[in-house]
Protein backbone atom coordinates (compact mmCIF):
# COMPACT_ATOMS: atom_id res chain seq x y z
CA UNK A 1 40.67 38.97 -27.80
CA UNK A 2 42.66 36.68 -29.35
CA UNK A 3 41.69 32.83 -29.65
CA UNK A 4 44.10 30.79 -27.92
CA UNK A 5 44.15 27.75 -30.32
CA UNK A 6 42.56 28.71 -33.53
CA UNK A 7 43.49 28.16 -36.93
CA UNK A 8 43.58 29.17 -40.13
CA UNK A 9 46.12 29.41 -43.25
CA UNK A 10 43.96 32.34 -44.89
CA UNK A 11 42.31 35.06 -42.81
CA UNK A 12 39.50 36.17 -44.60
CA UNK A 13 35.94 36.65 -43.74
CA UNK A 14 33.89 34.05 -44.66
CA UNK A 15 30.67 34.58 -46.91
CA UNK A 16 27.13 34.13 -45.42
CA UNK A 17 25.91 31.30 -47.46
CA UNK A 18 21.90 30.68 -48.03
CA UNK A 19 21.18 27.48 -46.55
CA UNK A 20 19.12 26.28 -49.18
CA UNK A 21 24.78 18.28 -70.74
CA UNK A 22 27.60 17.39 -70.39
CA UNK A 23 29.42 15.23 -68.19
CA UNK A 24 27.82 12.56 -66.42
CA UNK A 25 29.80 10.38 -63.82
CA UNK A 26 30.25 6.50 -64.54
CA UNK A 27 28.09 4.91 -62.36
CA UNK A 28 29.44 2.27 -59.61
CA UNK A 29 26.64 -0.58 -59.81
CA UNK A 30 24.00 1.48 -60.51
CA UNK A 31 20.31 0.55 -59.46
CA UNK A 32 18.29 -0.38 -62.43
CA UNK A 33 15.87 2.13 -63.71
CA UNK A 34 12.36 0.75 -62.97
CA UNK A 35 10.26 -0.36 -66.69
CA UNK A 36 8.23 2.13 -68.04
CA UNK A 37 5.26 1.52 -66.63
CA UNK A 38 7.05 1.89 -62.69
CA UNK A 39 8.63 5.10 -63.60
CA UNK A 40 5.26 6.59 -65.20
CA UNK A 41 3.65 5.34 -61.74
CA UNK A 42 6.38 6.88 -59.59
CA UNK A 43 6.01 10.74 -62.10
CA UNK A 44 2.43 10.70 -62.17
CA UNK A 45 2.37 10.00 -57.88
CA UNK A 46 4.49 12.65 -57.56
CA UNK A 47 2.79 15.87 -56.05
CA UNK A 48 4.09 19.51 -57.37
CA UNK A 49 4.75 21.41 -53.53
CA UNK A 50 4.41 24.55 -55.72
CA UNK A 51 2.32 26.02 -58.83
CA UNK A 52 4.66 27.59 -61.03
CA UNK A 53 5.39 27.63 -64.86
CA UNK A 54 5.78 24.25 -66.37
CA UNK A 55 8.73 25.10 -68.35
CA UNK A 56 11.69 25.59 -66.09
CA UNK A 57 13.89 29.36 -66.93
CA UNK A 58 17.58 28.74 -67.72
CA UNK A 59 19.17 32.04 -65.97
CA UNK A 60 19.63 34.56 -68.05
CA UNK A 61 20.78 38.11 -66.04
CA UNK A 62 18.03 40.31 -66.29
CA UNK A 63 16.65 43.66 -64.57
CA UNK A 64 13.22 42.55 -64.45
CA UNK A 65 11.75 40.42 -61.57
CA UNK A 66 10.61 37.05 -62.86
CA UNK A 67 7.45 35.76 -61.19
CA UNK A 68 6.53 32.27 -61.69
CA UNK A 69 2.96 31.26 -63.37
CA UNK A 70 0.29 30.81 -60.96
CA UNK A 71 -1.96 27.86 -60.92
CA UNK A 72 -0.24 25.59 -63.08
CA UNK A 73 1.02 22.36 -62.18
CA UNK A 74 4.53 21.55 -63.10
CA UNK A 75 5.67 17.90 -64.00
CA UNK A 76 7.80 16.19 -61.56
CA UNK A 77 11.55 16.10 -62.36
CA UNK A 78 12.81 12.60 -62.85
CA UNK A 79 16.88 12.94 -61.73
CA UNK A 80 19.43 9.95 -61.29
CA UNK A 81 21.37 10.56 -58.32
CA UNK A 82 25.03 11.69 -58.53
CA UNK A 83 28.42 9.89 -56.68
CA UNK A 84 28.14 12.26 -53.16
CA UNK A 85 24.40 12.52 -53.35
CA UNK A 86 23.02 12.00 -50.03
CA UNK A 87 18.56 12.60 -49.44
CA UNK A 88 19.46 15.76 -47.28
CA UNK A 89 21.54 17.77 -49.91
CA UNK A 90 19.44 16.48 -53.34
CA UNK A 91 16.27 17.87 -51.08
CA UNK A 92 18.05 20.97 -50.89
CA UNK A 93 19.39 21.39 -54.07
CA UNK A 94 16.14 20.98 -55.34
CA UNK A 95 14.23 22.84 -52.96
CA UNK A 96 12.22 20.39 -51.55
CA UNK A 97 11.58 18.45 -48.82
CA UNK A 98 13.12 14.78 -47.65
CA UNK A 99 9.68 13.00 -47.93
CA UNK A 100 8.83 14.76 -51.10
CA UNK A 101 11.49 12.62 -53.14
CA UNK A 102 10.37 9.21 -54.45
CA UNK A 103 12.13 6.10 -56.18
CA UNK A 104 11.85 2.64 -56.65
CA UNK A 105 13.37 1.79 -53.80
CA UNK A 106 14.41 2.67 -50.21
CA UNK A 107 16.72 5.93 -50.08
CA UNK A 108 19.28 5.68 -47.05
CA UNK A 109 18.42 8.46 -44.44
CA UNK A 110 22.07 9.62 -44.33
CA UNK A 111 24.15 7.90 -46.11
CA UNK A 112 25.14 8.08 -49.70
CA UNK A 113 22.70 7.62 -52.45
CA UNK A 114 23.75 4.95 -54.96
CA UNK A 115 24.58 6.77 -58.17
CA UNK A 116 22.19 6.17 -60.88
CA UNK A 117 19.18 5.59 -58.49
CA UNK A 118 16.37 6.99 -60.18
CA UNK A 119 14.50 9.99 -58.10
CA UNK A 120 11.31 11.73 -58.65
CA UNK A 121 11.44 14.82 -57.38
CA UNK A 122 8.80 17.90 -57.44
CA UNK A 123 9.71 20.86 -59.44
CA UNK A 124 9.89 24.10 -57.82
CA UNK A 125 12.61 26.08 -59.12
CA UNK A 126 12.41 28.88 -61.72
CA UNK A 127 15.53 31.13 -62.75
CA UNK A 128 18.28 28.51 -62.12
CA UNK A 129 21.73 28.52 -63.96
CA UNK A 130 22.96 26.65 -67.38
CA UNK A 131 23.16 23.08 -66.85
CA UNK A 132 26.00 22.60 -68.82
CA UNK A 133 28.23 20.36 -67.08
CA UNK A 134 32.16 21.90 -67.26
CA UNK A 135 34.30 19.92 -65.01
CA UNK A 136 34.38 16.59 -63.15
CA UNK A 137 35.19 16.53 -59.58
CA UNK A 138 38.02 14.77 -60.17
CA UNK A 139 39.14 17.11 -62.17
CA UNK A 140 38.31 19.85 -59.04
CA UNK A 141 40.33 18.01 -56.32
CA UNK A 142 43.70 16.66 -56.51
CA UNK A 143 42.55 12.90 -57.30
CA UNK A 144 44.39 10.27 -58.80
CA UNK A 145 42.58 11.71 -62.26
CA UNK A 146 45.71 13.97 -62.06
CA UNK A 147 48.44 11.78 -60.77
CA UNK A 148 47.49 8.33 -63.13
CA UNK A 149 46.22 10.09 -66.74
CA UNK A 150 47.20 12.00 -69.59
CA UNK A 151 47.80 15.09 -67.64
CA UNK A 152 51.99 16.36 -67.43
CA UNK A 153 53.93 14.19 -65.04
CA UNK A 154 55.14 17.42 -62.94
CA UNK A 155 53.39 20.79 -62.76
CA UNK A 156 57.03 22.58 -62.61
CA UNK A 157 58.36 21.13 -65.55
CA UNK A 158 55.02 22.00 -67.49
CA UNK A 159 55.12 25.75 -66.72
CA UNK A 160 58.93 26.20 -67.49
CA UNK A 161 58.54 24.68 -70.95
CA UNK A 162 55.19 26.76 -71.36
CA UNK A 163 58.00 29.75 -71.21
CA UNK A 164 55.29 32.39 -69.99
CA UNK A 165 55.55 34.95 -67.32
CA UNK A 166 54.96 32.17 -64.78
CA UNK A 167 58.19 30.51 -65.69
CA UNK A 168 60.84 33.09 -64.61
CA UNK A 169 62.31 32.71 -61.30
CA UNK A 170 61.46 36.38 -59.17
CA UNK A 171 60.74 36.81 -55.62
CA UNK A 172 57.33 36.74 -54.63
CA UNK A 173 56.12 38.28 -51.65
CA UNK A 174 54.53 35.81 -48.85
CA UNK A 175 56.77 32.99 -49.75
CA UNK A 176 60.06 31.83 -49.85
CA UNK A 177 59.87 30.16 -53.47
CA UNK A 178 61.31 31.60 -56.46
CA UNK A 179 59.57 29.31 -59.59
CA UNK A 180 55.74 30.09 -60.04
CA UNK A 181 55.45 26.85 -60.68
CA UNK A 182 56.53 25.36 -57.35
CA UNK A 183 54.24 28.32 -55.82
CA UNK A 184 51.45 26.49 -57.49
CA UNK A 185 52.26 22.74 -56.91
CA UNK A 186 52.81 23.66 -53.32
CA UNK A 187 49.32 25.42 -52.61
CA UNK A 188 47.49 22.77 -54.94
CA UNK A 189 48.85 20.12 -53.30
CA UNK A 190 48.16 21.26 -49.55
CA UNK A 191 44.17 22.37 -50.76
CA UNK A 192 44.04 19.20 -52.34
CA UNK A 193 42.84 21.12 -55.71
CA UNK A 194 44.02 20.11 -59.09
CA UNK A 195 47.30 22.78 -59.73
CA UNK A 196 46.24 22.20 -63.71
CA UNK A 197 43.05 23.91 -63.06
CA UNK A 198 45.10 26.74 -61.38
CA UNK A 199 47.53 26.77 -64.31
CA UNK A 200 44.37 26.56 -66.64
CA UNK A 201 42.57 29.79 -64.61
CA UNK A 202 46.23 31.80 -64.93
CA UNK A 203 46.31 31.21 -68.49
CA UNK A 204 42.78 31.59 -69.05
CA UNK A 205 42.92 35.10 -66.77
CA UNK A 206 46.32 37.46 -67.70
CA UNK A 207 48.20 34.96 -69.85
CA UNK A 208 50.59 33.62 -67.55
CA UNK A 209 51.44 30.47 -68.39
CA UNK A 210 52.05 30.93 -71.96
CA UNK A 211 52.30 34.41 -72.75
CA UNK A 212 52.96 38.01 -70.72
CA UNK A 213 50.57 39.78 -69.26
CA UNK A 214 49.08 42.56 -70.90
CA UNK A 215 48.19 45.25 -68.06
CA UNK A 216 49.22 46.25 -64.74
CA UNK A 217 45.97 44.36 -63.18
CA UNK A 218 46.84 41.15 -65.21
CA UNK A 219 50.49 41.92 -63.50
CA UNK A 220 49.19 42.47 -59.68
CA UNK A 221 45.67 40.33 -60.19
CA UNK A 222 46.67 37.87 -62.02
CA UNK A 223 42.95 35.52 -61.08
CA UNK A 224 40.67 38.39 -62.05
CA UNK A 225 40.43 39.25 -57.87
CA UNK A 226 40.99 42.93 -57.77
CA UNK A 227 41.60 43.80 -54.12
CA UNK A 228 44.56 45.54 -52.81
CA UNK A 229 45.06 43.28 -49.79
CA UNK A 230 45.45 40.10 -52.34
CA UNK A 231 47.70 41.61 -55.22
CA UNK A 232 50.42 38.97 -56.41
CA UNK A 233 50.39 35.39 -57.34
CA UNK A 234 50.56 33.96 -53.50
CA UNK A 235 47.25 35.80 -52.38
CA UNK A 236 45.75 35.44 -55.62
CA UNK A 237 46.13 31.77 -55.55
CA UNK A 238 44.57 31.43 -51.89
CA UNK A 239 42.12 33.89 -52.70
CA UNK A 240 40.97 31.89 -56.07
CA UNK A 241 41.23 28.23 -53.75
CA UNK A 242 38.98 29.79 -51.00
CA UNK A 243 36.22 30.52 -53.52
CA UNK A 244 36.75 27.40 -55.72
CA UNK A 245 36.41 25.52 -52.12
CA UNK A 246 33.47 27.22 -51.04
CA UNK A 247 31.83 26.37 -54.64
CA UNK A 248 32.72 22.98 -54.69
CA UNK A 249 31.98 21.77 -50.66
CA UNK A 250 29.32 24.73 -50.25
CA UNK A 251 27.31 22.63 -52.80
CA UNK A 252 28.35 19.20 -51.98
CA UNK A 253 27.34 19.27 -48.35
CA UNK A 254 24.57 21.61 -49.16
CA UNK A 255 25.48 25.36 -47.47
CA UNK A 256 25.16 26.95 -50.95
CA UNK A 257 21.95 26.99 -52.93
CA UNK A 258 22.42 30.28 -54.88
CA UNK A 259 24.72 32.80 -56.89
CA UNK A 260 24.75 36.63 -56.74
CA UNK A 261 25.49 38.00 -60.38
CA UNK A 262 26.16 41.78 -59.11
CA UNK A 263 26.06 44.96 -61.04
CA UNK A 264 28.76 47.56 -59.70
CA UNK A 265 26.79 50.40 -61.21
CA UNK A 266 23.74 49.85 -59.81
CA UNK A 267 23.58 47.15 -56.69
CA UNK A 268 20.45 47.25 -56.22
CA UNK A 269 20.07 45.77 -59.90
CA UNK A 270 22.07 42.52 -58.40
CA UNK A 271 20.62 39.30 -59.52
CA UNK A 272 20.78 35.98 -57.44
CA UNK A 273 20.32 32.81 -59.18
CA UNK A 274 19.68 29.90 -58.07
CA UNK A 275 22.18 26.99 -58.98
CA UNK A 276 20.90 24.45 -61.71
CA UNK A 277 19.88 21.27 -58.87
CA UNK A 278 21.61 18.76 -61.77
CA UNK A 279 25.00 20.25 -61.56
CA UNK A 280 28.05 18.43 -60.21
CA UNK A 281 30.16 19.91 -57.56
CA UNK A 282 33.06 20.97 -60.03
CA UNK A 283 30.74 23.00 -62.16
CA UNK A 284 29.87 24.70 -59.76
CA UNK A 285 32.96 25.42 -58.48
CA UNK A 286 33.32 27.32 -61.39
CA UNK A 287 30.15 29.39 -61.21
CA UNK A 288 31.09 30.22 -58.41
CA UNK A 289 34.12 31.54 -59.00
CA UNK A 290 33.54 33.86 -62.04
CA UNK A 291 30.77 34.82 -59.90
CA UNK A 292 33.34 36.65 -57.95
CA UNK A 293 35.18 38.28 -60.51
CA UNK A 294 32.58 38.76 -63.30
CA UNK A 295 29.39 40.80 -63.96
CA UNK A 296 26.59 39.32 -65.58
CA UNK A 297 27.71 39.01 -69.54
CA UNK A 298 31.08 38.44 -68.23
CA UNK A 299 30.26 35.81 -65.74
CA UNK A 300 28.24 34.04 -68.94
CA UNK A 301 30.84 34.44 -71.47
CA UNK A 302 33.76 32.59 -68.88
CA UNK A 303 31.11 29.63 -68.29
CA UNK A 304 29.77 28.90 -72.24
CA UNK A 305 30.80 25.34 -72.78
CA UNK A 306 32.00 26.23 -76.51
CA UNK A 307 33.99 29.52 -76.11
CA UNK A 308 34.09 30.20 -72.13
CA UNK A 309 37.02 29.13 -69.54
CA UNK A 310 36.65 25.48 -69.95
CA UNK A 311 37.93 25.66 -73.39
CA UNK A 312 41.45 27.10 -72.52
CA UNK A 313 41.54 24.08 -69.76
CA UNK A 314 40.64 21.51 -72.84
CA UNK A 315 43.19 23.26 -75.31
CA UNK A 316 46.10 23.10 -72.44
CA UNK A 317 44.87 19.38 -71.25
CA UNK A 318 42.89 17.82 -73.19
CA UNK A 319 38.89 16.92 -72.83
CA UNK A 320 37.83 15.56 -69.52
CA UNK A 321 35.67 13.30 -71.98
CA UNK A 322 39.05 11.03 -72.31
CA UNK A 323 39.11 10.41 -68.45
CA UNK A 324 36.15 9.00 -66.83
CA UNK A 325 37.75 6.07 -65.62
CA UNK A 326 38.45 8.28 -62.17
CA UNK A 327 34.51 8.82 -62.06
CA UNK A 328 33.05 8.78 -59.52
CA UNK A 329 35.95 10.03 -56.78
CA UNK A 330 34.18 7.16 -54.10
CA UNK A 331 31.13 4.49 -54.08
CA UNK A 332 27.91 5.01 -52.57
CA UNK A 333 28.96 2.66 -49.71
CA UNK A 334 32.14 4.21 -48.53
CA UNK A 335 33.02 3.34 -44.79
CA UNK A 336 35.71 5.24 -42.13
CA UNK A 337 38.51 3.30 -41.04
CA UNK A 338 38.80 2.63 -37.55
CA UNK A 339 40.79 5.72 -36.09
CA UNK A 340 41.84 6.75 -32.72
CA UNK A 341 41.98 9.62 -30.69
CA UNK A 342 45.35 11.40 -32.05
CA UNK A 343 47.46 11.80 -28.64
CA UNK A 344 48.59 9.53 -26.25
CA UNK A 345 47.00 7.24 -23.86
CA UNK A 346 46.25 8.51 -20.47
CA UNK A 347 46.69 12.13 -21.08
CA UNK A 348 43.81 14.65 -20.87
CA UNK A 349 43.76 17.31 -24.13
CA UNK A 350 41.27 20.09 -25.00
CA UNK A 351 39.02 20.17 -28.00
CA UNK A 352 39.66 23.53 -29.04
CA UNK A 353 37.71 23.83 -32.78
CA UNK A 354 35.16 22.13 -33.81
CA UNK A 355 34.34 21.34 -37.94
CA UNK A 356 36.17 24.28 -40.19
CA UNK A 357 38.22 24.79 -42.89
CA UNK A 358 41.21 21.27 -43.88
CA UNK A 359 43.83 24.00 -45.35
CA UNK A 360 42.69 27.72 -46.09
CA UNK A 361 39.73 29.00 -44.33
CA UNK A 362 37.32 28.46 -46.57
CA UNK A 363 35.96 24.96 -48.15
CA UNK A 364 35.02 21.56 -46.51
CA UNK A 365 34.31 21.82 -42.80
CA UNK A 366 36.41 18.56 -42.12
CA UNK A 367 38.67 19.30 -39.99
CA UNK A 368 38.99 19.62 -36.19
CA UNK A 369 41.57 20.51 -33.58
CA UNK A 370 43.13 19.96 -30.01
CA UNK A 371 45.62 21.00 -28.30
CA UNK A 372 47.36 19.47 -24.78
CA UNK A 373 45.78 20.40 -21.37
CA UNK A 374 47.93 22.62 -19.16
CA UNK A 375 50.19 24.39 -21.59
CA UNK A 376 51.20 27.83 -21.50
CA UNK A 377 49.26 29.51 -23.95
CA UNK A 378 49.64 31.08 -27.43
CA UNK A 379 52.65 29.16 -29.41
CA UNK A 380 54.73 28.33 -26.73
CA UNK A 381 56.22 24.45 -27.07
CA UNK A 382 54.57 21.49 -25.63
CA UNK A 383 56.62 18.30 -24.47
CA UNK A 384 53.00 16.36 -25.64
CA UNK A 385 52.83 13.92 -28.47
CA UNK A 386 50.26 13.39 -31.33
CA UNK A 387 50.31 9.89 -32.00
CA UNK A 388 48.90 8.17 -35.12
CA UNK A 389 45.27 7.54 -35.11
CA UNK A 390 45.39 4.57 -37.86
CA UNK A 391 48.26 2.66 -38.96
CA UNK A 392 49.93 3.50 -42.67
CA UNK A 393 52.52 5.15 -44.56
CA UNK A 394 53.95 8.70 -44.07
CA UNK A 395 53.90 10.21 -47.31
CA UNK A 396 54.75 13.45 -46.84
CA UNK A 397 56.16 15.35 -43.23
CA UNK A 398 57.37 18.98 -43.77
CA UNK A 399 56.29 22.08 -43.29
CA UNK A 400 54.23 21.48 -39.83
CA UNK A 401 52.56 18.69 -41.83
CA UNK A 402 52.54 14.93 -41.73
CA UNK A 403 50.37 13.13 -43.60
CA UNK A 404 49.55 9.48 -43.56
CA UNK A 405 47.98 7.02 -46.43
CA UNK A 406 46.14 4.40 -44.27
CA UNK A 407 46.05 2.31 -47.54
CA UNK A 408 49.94 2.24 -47.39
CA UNK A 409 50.05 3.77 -50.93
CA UNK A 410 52.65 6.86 -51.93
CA UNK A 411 50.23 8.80 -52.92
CA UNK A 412 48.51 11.77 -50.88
CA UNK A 413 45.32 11.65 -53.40
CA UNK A 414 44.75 8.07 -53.91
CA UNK A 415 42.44 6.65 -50.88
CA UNK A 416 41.80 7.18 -47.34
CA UNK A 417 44.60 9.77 -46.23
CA UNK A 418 45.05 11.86 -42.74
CA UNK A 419 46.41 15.24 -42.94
CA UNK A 420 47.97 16.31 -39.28
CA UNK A 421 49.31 19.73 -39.27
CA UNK A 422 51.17 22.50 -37.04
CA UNK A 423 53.70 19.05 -36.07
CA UNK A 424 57.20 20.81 -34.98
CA UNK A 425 59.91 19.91 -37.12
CA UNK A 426 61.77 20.00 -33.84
CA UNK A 427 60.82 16.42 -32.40
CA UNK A 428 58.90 15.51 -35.30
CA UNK A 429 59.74 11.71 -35.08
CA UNK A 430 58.61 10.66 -38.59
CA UNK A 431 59.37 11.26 -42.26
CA UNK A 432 58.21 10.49 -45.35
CA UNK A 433 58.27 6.71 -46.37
CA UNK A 434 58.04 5.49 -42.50
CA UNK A 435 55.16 3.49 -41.58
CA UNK A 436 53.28 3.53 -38.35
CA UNK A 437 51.17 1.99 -36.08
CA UNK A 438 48.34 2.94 -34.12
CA UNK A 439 49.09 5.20 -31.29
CA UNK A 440 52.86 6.01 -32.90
CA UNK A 441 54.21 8.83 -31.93
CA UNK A 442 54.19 11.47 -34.60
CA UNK A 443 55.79 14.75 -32.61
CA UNK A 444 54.91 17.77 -30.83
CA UNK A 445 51.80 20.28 -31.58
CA UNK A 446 52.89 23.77 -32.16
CA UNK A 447 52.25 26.50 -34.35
CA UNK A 448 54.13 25.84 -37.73
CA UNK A 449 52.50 25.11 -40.61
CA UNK A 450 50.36 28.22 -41.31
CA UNK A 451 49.04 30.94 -38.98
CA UNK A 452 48.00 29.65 -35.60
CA UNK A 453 47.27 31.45 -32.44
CA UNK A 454 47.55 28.49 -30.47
CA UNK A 455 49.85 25.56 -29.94
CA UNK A 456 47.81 22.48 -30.88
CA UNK A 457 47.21 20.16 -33.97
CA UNK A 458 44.51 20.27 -36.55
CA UNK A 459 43.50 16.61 -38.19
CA UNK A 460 41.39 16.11 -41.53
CA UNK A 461 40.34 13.07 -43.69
CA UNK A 462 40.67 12.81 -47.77
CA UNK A 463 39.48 10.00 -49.76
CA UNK A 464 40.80 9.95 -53.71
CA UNK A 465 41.79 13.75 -53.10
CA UNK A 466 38.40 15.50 -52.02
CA UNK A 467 38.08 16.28 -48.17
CA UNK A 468 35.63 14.61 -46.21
CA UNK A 469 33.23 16.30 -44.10
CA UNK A 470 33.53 16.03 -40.24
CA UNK A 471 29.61 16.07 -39.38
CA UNK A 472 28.84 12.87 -37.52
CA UNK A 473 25.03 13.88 -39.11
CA UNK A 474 26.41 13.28 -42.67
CA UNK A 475 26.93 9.92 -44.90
CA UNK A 476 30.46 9.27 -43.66
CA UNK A 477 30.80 10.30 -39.53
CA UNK A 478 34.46 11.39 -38.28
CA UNK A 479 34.73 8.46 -35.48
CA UNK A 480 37.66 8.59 -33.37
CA UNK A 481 37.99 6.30 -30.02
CA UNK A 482 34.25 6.02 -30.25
CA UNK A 483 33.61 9.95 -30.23
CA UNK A 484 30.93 11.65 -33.20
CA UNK A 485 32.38 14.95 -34.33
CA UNK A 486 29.27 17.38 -34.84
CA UNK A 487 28.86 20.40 -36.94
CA UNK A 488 28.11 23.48 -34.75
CA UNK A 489 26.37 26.85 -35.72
CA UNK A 490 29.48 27.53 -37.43
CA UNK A 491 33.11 27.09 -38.18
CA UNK A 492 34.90 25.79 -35.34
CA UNK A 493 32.11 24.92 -33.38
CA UNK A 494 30.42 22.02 -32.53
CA UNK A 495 30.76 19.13 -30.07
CA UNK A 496 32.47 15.25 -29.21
CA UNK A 497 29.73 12.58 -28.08
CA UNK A 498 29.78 8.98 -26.97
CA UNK A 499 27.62 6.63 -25.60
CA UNK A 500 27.74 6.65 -21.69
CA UNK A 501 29.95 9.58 -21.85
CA UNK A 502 29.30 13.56 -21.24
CA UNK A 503 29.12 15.73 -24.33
CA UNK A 504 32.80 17.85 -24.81
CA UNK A 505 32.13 21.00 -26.47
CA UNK A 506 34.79 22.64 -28.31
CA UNK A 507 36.06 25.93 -27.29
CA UNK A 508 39.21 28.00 -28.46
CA UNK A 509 39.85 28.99 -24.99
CA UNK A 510 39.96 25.84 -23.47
CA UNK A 511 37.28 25.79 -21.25
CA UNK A 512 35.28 23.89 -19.06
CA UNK A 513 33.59 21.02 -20.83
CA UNK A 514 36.03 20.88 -23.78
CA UNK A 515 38.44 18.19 -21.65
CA UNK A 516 38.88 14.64 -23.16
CA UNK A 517 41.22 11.98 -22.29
CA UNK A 518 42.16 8.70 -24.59
């Protein structure tokens, strides 16, 4: 049975995750380390939860089963906290428990850690991956890192002088574009992912942006992804987004702990791995990735900091080293706007998905949808309006999309920014450069803008480029009129609460208990 009002650009399965030096970002008013004699108090109060070897196993792929040391006490790990930290996901990273980190001073409960905070955390994990730090997160989303720095002004213009495959015009199938270029700006730019990393993965993969490719599965596959459902650039690209996504926002809200190295010959000689607790979310990204098209001495080679993937993205772009200025991508005190429901006052809507996917499936579970109450089913057209939940500047309105820079800036990766999509371009009473108030009328819901079963819209929140998780139980709540989104069991689940108010539960179909009214 078909959902009535579900979304989704990309229609794959998504994987079960396991709930569980590089670059180091610039620190926005750090707390001060404690003296010497504070942090020797805080390491040496620190009880080890488990008795393993004292010396901590960089992964190395192996057939044998490594058992940790017994009855050995392992010194505490002392970690400064990273921009996106929040006490929840360092406790899982790590493997620990909330109350079994320390510092000098009170952590928030749910909020964001200050970066550079000094923790003291137990040490429990053997047989994690390389620490190496490869890539900045904003160098992972599309920040302003991309739009402001020493990176090419336009990603089309780039690939046709690069004169590789990519840069003859063809038909590709599942689009209407004829420059690989455009292809790649246009899916970048919707996922919010920095198209130079795409360009840099092409290149780095069959060739493409500089040269020919050499074989037919360079030709069909040109990410490494070697499936016959996803041949060609188009379903490569999603394909290669999805699992970058799941990498990057799998680890930064804390869904993914580990990484299966497999062995096609012999499965049952599969090795997870769990991933290095230091690591940013970019890094491991790209672990993640190669994890899906590479064995284990494959997977190693494409992640070695001197010879591996991220030296074809410094050779095309230059070292990340030169751009930490756009570290980190938001402050340990970031706040929500003020935001509204997103349809007009007095009318009664449905929330029909809870928490999933902002563009392709996979990724950040930050956005949510709804669609009007009383309308005919599947994508039949709806004389209802979504309105604008926060006053700003339309930067961008085609394609089913509108999206809306509350900071009035042109720029769709620079700030607080709300993505509405599946807006009819029939109606559609906005365009880019317009500003709007609170409660303006945007257009109709409907179906465009991707595949859709449903007529409805679907509403997410950026800040400098990286999505922003929907759970009201995480640093930065999605608030709107008053109502706490909430996570459910899974994608598209979940539930609306407000003081004095009854709890509306999403639901696909519409039903009972899943009616709100602004």
């Amino acid at each position: 049975m078909l959902s009535l009002t579900g979304c989704s650009l990309y229609q794959r399965t998504p994987p079960i995750f396991v709930p569980p030096v590089g670059y180091t970002p610039t620190p926005v008013t750090p707390t001060p380390d404690p003296s010497p004699t504070q942090a020797s108090t805080l390491a040496n109060s620190a009880t080890p939860t488990a008795e393993f070897n004292p010396t901590p196993t960089i992964f190395i792929p192996s057939t044998e089963t490594l058992v940790p040391t017994p009855n050995v006490e392992r010194e505490p790990i002392v970690y400064h906290a990273q921009a996106g930290d929040t006490l929840a996901v360092v406790a899982t990273h790590f493997g620990v428990g909330k109350d079994q980190i320390q510092s000098n001073i009170t952590l928030p409960e749910t909020s964001f850690i200050n970066p550079g905070t000094l923790l003291v955390i137990p040490q429990v994990l053997i047989n994690t991956t390389s620490d190496a730090h490869l890539l900045p997160d904003s160098e992972f989303v599309y920040s302003r890192a991309i739009t402001d720095s020493d990176f090419p002004s336009d990603v089309i213009s780039f690939v046709e002088q690069a004169g590789g495959y990519l840069s003859k015009p063809r038909e590709y199938k599942h689009s209407l574009l004829t420059s690989g270029g455009e292809i790649v700006k246009q899916i970048a730019q919707n996922n919010s992912l920095n198209p130079f990393l795409l360009l840099a993965l092409l290149e780095h993969q069959s060739n493409w942006v500089f040269g020919q490719p050499q074989n037919i599965a360079q030709l069909k596959y040109p990410l490494g992804h070697l499936d016959h459902d996803d041949q060609g650039l188009v379903n490569q690209l999603r394909w290669a987004v999805n699992q970058l996504s799941i990498g990057y926002y799998g680890w930064r809200e804390g869904r993914l702990t580990e990484i299966l190295i497999r062995n096609s010959q012999n499965p049952s000689r599969n090795v997870t791995a769990r991933i290095e607790p230091s690591l940013n979310a970019g890094t491991v990204a790209l672990q993640y990735f190669f994890s899906q098209i590479y064995e284990s001495d494959e997977w190693i080679q494409a992640l070695d900091d001197d010879t591996g993937f991220i030296t074809t993205y410094t050779d095309m772009f230059g070292s990340s080293e030169n751009r930490t200025q756009y570290e980190p991508l938001f402050s340990h005190d970031l706040v929500q706007p003020e935001l509204g429901l997103p349809f007009t006052r007095g009318t009664v809507w449905n929330y029909t998905g809870g928490p999933h996917g902002a563009w392709e499936r996979e990724g950040s579970w930050s956005a949510i949808d709804f669609a009007p109450s009383g309308f005919e089913g599947g994508c039949s057209g709806s004389y209802a309006y979504v309105t604008a939940s926060a006053p700003g500047l339309v930067v961008r309105a085609e394609n089913g999309a509108v999206i809306i820079n509350l900071n009035y800036n042109n720029n769709e990766h620079s700030g607080w920014v709300l993505l509405y999509l599946h807006i009819a371009t029939t109606g559609r009473l906005v365009d880019a450069g317009d500003e709007v108030k609170f409660g303006d009328k945007l257009g109709h819901p409907s179906c465009e803008g991707g595949i859709s079963t449903g007529t409805h819209v679907h509403m997410a929140r950026k800040y400098n480029g990286e999505w922003m998780t929907a759970d009201g139980d995480g640093p930065i709540p999605f608030l709107l009129s008053g109502w706490t989104v909430h996570n459910g069991a899974s994608a598209y689940k979940g539930s609306l609460t407000k003081p004095g108010e009854s709890v509306v539960t999403a639901s696909s179909y519409s039903a009972p208990g899943s009616q709100i009214k602004r």
